[in-house]
Protein backbone atom coordinates (compact mmCIF):
# COMPACT_ATOMS: atom_id res chain seq x y z
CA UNK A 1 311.22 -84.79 -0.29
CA UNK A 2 310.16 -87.78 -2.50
CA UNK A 3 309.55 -90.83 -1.06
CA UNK A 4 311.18 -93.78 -2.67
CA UNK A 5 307.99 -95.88 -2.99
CA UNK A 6 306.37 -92.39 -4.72
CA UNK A 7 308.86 -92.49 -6.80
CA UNK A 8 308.75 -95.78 -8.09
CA UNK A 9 305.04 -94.68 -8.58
CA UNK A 10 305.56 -91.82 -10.77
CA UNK A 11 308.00 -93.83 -12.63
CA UNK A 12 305.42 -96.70 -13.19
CA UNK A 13 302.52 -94.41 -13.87
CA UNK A 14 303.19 -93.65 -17.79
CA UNK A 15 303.78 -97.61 -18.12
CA UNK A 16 300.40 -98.56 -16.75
CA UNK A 17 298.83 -95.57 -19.00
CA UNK A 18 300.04 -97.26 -21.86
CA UNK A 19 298.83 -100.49 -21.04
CA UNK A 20 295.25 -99.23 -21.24
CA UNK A 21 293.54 -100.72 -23.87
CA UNK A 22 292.25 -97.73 -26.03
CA UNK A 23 288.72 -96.94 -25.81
CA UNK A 24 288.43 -98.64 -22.51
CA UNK A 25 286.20 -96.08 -20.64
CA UNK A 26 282.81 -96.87 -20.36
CA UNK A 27 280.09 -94.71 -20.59
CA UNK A 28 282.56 -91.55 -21.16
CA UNK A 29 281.49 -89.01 -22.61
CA UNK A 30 282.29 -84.92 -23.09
CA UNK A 31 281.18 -83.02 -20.07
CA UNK A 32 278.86 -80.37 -20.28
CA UNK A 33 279.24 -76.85 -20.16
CA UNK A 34 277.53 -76.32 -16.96
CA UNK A 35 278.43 -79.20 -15.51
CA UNK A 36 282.42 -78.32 -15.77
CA UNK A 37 281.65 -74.61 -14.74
CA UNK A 38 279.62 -76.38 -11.66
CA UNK A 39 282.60 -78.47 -10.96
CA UNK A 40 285.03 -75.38 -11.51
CA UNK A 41 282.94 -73.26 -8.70
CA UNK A 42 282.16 -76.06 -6.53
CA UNK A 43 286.32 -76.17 -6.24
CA UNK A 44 286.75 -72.58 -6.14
CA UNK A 45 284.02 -72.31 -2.80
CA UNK A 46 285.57 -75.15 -1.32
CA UNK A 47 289.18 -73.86 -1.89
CA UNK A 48 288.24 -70.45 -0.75
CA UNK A 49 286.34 -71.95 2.95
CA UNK A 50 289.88 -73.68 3.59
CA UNK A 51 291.71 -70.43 2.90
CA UNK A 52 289.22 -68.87 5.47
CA UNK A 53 289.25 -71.26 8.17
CA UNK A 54 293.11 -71.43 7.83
CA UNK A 55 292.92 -68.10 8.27
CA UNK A 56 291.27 -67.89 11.26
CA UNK A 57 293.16 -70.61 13.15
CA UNK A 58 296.21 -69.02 12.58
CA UNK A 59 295.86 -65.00 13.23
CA UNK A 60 297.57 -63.86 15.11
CA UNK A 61 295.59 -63.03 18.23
CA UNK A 62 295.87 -59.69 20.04
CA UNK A 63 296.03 -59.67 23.71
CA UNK A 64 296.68 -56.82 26.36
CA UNK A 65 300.09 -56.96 28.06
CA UNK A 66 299.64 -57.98 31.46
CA UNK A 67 301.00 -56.01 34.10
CA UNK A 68 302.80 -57.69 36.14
CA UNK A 69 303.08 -54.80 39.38
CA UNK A 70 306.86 -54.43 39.19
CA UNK A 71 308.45 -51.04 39.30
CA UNK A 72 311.53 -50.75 36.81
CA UNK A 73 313.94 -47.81 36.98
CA UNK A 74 313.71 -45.35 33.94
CA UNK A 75 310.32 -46.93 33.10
CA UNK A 76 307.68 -43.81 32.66
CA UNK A 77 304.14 -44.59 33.06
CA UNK A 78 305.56 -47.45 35.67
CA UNK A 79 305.09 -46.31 38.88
């Protein structure tokens, strides 16, 4: 679900791109080799530790059935 104000933002965006003056970054230049494969695995270890700890909140988490004393009728094994 899209928020009306997000909306309104993503409609808006490609009107403020185009009211950049051209050439208006300072101090841009092409990024190194290594320093966009550094970014790339930097995301990639970073994205992988959330998968992980996601993981290991959510597991399921195996517990033995309790037993609770009762004796049912056509139960084997229960009394």
């Amino acid at each position: 679900m899209v928020l009306p104000g997000d909306l309104l933002f993503l409609l808006l965006l490609p009107v403020a791109a185009a009211q950049m003056a051209e050439g208006s970054c300072s101090g841009c230049g092409p990024l190194s080799l290594s320093l966009l494969a550094g970014l790339v695995a930097a995301d990639a270890a970073v994205s992988l530790l959330i998968v992980v700890g996601v993981f290991a909140c959510f597991r399921p988490r195996h517990q033995p059935p309790q037993e609770d004393g009762k004796i049912y009728i056509n139960m084997p094994g229960r009394g």
